[in-house]
C-alpha atoms as a PDB file:
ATOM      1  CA  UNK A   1       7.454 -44.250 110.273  1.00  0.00           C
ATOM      2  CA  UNK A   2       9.751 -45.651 107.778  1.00  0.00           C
ATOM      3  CA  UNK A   3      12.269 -48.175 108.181  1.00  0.00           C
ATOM      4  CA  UNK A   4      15.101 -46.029 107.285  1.00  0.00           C
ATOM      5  CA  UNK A   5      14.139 -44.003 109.505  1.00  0.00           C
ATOM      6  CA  UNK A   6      12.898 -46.115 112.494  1.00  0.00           C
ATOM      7  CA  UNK A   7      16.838 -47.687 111.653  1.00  0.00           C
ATOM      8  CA  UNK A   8      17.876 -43.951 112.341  1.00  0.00           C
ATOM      9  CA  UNK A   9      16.573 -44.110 115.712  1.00  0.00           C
ATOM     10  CA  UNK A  10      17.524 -47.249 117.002  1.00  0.00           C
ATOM     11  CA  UNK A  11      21.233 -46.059 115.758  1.00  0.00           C
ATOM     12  CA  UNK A  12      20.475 -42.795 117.574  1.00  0.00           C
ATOM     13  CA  UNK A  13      19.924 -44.578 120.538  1.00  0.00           C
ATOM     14  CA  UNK A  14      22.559 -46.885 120.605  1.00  0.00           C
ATOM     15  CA  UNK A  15      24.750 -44.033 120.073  1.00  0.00           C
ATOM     16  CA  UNK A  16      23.314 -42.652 123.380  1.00  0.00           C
ATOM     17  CA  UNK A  17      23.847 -45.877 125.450  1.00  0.00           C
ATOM     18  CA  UNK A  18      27.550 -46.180 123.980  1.00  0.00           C
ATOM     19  CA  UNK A  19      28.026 -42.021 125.409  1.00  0.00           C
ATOM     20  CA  UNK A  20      26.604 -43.656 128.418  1.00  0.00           C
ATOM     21  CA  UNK A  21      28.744 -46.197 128.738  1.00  0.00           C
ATOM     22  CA  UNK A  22      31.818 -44.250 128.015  1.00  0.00           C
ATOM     23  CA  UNK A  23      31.072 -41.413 130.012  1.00  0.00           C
ATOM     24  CA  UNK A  24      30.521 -43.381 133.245  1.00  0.00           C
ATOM     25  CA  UNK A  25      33.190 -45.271 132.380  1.00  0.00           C
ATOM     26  CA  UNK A  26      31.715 -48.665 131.628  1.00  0.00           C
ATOM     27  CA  UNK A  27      33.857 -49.146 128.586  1.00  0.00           C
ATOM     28  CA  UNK A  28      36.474 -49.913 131.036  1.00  0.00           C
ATOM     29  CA  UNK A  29      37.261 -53.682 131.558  1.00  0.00           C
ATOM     30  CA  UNK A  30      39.491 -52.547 134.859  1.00  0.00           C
ATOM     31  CA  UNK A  31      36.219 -50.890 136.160  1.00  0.00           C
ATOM     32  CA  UNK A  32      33.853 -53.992 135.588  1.00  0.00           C
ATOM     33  CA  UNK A  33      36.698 -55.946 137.354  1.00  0.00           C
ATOM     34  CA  UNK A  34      36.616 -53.796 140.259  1.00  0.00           C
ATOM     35  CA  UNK A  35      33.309 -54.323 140.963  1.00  0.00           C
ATOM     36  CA  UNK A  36      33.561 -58.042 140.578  1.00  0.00           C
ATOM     37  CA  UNK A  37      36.385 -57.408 143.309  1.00  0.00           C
ATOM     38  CA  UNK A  38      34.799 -57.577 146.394  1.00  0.00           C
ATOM     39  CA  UNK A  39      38.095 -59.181 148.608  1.00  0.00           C
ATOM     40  CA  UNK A  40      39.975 -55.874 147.490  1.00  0.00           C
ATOM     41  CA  UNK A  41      39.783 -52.730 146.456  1.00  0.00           C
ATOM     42  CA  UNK A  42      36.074 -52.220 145.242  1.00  0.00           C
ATOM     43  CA  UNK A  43      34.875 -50.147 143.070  1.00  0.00           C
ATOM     44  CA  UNK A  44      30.663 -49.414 143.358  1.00  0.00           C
ATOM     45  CA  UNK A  45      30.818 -47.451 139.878  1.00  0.00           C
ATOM     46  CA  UNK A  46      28.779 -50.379 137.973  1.00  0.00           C
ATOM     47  CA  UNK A  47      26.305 -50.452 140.728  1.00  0.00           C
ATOM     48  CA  UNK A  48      25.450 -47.065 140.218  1.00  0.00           C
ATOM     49  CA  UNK A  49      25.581 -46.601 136.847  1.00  0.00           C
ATOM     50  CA  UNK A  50      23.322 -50.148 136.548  1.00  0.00           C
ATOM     51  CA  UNK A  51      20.890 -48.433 139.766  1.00  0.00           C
ATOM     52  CA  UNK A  52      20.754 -45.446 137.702  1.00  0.00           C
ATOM     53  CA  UNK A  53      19.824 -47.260 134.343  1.00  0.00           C
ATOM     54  CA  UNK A  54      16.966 -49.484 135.989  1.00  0.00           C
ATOM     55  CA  UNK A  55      15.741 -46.319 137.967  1.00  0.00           C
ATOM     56  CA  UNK A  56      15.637 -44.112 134.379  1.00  0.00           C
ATOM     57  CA  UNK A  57      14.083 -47.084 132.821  1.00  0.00           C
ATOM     58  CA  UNK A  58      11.485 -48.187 135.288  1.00  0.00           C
ATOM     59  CA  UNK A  59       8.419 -45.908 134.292  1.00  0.00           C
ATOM     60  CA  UNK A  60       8.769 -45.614 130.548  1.00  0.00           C
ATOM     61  CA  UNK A  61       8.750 -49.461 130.661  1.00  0.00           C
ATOM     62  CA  UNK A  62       6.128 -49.552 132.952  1.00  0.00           C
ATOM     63  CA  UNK A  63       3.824 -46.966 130.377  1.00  0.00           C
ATOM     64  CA  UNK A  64       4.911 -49.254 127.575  1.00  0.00           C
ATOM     65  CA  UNK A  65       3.584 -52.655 129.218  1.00  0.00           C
ATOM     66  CA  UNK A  66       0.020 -50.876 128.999  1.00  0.00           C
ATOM     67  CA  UNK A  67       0.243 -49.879 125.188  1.00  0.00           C
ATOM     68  CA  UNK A  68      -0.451 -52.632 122.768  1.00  0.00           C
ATOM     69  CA  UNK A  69       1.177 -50.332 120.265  1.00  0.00           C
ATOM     70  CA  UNK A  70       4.679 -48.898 119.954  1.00  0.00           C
ATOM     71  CA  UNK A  71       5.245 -44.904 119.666  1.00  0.00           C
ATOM     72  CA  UNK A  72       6.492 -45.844 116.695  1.00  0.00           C
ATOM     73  CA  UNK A  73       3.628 -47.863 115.576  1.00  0.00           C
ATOM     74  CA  UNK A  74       5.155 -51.114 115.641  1.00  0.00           C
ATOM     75  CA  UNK A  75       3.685 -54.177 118.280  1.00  0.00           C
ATOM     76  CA  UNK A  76       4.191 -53.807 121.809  1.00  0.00           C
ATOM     77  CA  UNK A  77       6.061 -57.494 122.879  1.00  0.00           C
ATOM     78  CA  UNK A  78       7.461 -58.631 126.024  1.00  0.00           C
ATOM     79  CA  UNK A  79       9.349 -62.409 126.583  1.00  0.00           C
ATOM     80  CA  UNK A  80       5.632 -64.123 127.545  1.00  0.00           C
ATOM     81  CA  UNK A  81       8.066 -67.358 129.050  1.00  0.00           C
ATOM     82  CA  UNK A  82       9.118 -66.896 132.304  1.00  0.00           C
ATOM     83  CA  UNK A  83      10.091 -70.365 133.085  1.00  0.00           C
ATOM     84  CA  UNK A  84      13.676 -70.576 134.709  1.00  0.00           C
ATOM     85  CA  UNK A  85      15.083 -73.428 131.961  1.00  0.00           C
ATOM     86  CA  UNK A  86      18.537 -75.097 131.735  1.00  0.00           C
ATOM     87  CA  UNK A  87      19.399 -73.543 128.912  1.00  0.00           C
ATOM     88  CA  UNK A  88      18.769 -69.896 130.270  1.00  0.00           C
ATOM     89  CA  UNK A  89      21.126 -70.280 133.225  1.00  0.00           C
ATOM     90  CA  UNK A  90      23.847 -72.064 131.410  1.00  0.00           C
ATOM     91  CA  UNK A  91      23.489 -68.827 129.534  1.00  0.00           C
ATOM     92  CA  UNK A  92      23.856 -66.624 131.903  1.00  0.00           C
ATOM     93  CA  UNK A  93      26.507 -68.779 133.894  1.00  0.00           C
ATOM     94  CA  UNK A  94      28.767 -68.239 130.486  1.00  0.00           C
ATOM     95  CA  UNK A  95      27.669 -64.811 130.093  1.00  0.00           C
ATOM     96  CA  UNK A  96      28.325 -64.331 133.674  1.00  0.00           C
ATOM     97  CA  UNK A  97      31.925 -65.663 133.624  1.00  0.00           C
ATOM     98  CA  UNK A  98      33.135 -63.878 130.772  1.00  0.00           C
ATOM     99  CA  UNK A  99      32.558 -60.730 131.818  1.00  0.00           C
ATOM    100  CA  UNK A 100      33.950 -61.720 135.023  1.00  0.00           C
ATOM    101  CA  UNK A 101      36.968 -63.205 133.194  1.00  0.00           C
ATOM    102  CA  UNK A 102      37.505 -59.703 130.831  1.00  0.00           C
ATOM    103  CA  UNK A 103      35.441 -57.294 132.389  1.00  0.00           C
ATOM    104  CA  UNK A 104      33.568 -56.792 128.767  1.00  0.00           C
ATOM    105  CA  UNK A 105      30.033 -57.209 127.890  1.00  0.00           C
ATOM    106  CA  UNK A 106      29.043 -56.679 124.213  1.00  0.00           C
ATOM    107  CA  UNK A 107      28.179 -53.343 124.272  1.00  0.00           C
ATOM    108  CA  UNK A 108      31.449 -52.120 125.756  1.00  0.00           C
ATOM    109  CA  UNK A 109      32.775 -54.605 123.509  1.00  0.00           C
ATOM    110  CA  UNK A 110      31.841 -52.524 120.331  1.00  0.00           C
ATOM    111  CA  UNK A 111      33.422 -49.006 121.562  1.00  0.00           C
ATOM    112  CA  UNK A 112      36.276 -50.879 122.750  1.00  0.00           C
ATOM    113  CA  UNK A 113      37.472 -51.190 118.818  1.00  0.00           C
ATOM    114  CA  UNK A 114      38.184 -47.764 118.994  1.00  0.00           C
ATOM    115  CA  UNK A 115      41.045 -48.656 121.285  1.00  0.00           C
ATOM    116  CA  UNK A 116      42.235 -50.202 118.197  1.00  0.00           C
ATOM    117  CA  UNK A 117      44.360 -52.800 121.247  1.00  0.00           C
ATOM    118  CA  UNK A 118      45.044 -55.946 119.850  1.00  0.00           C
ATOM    119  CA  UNK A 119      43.206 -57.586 122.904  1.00  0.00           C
ATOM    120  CA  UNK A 120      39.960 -55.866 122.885  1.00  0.00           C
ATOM    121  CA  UNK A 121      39.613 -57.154 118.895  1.00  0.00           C
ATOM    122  CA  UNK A 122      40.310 -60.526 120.052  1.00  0.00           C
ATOM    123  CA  UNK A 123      37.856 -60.480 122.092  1.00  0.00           C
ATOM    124  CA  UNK A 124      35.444 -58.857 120.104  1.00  0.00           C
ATOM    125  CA  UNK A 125      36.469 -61.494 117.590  1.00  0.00           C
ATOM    126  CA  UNK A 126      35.472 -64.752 119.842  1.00  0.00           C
ATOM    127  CA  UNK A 127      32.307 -62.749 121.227  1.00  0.00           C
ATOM    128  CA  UNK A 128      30.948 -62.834 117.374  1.00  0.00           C
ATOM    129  CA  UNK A 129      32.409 -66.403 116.801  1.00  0.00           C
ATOM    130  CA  UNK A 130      30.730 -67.742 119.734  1.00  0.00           C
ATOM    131  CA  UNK A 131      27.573 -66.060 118.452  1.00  0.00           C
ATOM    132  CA  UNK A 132      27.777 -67.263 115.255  1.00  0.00           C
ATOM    133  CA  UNK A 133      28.575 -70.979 116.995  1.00  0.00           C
ATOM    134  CA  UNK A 134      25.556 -70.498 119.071  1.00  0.00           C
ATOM    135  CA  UNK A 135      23.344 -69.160 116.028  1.00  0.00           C
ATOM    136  CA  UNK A 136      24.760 -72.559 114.105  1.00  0.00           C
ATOM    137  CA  UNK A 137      23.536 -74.622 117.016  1.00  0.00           C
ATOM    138  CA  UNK A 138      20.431 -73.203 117.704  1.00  0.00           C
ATOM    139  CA  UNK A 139      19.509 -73.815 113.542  1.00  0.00           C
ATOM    140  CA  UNK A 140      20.644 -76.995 113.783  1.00  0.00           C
ATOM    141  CA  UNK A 141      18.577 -77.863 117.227  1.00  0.00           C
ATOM    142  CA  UNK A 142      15.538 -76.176 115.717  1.00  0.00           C
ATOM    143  CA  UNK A 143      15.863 -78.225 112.423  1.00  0.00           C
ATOM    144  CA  UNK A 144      16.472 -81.679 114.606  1.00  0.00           C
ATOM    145  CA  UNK A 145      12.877 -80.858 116.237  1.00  0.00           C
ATOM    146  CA  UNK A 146      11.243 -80.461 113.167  1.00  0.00           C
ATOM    147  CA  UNK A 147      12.106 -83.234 111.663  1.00  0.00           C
ATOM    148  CA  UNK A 148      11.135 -85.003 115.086  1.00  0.00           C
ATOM    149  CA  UNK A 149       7.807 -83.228 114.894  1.00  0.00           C
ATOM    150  CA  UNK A 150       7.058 -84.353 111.423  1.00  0.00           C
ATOM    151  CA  UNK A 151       8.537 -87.992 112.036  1.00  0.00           C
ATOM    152  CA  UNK A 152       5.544 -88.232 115.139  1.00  0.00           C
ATOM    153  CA  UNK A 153       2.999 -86.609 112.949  1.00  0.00           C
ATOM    154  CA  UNK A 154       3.065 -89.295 109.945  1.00  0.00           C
END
């Protein structure tokens, strides 16, 4: 399959989760938030729609764990580390608490532009700036190690 055209899927599909997301409602900060509200008025929207998604999910994933090659050709690859490091909970612990703060996650982050409200682009604009920040770090750490690993190896 092409690239253009393996491109055309992956938009294709993304297009389908974004549906998803807007027609359960997921694009919603004030749903998100009423999930993460347990001491009032919950709302157990997210844990359906996320029960639903891991349920619909479950036995294609399942198949493709047991192909070494893609349906589209390309390799079959699954994270092979599976240690629990620092750096993957700090992650998720900053992850965690800004969707807890905002109620957005990046996907619902993306349709929320069509809002066209000032505060979903702000936030949309610090979600890419901390990427970029982290992508800038992570260069930089990965650079520091080489050198470190060439330094030991002379």
């Amino acid at each position: 399959m092409s690239k253009r055209a393996t491109n055309l899927l992956a938009m294709g599909c993304g297009m389908l989760f974004g549906t998803g997301l807007m027609v359960s409602g997921m694009a919603d900060p004030r749903r998100v938030l009423g999930f993460l509200d347990v001491a009032a008025r919950w709302d157990p929207t997210l844990l359906l729609v996320m029960g639903g998604a891991v349920a619909t999910a479950l036995v294609p994933v399942r198949l493709a764990m047991r192909r070494k090659h893609a349906l589209l050709g390309g390799m079959v690859e699954f994270p092979s580390l599976r240690d629990i490091t620092a750096r993957l909970v700090l992650g998720s612990v900053m992850f965690g608490v800004g969707w807890g703060l905002c109620g957005v996650c990046p996907g619902p982050a993306w349709l929320n532009l069509l809002s066209l409200r000032a505060d979903r682009w702000e936030f949309f604009g610090c979600m890419l700036a901390g990427m970029v920040l982290f992508d800038l770090w992570h260069r930089r750490s990965a650079a520091v190690a080489r050198r470190r690993v060439a330094a030991t190896a002379r």
